[in-house]
Protein backbone atom coordinates (compact mmCIF):
# COMPACT_ATOMS: atom_id res chain seq x y z
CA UNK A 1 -152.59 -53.35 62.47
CA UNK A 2 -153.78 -56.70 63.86
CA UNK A 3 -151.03 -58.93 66.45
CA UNK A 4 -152.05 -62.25 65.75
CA UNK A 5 -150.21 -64.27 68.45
CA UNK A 6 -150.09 -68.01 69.17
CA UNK A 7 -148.59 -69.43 72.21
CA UNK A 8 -147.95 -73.45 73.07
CA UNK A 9 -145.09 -75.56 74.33
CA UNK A 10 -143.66 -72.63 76.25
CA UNK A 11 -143.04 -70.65 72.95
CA UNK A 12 -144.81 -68.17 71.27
CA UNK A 13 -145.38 -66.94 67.21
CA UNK A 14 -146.64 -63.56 66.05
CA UNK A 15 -147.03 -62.37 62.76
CA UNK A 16 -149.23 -58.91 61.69
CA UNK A 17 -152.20 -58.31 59.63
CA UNK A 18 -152.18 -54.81 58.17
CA UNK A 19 -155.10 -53.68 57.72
CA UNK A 20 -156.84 -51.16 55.26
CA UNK A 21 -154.97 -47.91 55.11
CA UNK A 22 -151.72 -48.87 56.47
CA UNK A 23 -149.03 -49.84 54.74
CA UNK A 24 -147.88 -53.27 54.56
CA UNK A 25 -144.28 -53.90 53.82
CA UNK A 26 -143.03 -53.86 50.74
CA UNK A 27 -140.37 -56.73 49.74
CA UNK A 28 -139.93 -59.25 46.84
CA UNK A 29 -142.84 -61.50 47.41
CA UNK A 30 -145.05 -58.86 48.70
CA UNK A 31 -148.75 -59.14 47.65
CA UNK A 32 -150.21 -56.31 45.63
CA UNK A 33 -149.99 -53.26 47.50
CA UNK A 34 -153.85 -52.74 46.50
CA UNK A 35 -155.03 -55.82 49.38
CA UNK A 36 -156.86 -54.18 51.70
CA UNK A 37 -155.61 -56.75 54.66
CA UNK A 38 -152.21 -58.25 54.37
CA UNK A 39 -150.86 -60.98 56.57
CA UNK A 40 -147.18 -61.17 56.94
CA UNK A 41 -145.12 -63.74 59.13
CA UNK A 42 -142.36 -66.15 59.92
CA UNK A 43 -142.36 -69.86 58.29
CA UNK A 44 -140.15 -72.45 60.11
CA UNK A 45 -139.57 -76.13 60.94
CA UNK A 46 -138.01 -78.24 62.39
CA UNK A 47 -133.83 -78.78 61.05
CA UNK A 48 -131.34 -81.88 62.00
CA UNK A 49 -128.15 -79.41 61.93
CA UNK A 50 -128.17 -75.44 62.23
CA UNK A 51 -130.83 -73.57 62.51
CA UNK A 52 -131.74 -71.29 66.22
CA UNK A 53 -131.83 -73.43 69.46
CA UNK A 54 -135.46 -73.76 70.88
CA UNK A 55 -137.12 -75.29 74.00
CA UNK A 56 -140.49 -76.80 72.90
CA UNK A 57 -142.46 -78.78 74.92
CA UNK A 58 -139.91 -79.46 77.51
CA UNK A 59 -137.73 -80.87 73.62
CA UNK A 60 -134.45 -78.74 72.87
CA UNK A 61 -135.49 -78.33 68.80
CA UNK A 62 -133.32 -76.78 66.16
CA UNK A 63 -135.64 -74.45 64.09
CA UNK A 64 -134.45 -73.05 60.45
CA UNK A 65 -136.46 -70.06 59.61
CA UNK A 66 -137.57 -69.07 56.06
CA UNK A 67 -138.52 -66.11 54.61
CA UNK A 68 -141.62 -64.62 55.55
CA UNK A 69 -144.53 -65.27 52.94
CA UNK A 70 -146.76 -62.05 52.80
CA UNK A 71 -150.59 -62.91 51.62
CA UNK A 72 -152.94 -60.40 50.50
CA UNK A 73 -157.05 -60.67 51.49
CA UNK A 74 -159.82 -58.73 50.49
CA UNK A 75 -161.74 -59.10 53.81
CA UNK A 76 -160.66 -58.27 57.87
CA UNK A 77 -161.98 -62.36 58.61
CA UNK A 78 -160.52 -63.40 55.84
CA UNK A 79 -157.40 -62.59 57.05
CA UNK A 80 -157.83 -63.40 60.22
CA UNK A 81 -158.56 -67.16 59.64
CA UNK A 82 -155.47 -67.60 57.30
CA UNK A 83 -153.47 -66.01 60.07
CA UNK A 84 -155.01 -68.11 62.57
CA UNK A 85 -154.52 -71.06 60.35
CA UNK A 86 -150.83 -70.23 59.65
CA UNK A 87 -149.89 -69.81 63.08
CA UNK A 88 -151.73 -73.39 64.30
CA UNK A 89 -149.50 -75.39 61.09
CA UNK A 90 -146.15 -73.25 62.06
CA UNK A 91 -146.59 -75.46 65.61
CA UNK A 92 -147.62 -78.34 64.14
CA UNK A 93 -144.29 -78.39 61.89
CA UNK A 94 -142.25 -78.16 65.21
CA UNK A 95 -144.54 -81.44 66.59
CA UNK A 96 -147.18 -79.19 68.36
CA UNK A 97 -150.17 -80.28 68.19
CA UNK A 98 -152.85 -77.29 66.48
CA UNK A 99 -155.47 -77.84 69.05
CA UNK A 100 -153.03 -76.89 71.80
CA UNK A 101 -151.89 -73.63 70.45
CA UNK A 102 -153.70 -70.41 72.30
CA UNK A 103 -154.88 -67.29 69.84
CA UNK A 104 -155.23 -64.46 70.80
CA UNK A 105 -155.61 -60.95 68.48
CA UNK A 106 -154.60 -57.51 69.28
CA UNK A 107 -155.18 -54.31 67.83
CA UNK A 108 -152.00 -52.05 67.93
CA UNK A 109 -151.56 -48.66 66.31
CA UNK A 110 -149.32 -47.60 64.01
CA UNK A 111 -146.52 -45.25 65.28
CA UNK A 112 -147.19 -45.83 68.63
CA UNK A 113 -144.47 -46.89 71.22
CA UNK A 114 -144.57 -50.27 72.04
């Protein structure tokens, strides 16, 4: 499985690619378990009222969370540029600015300790 990570504004967001062979989750929602690379991670923006207390930027933000929204691809760089592209909007919902978010990828194996 593939971390994708994005860090800006003194926060960070990571969501997983599974990749061929492994086995994605399985939930309501899920994409067909026959995708060879599925992306899987948090949604969220930016709530008046509620939601989880974060420091952005230096801002004190209230984020709501929403379910995560698994997508299925048939290629590794496919997958890779919708979770790079996912990650970059997730910060711009929250007033981040895409350009300012740092990516970075890493490959981490299944079953092992963490």
């Amino acid at each position: 499985m593939l971390l994708v990570r994005g860090r800006a504004g003194g926060t960070e967001l990571t969501g997983t690619v599974y990749e061929r062979g492994e086995r994605a989750p399985s939930f309501k929602g899920a994409p067909d378990e026959d995708a060879p690379y599925v992306w899987v991670c948090d949604e969220f923006y930016e709530v008046e009222s509620g939601g989880t207390t974060q420091e952005v930027n230096g801002r004190e933000l209230r984020i709501a969370f929403e379910s995560p929204m698994p997508r299925g691809f048939d290629t590794r760089e496919q997958a890779l540029a919708a979770a790079k592209d996912h990650v970059r909007t997730q910060f711009a919902r929250i007033g981040v600015d895409g350009g300012d978010v740092e990516i970075e990828v890493q490959k981490e194996e299944p079953g092992a300790e963490v």
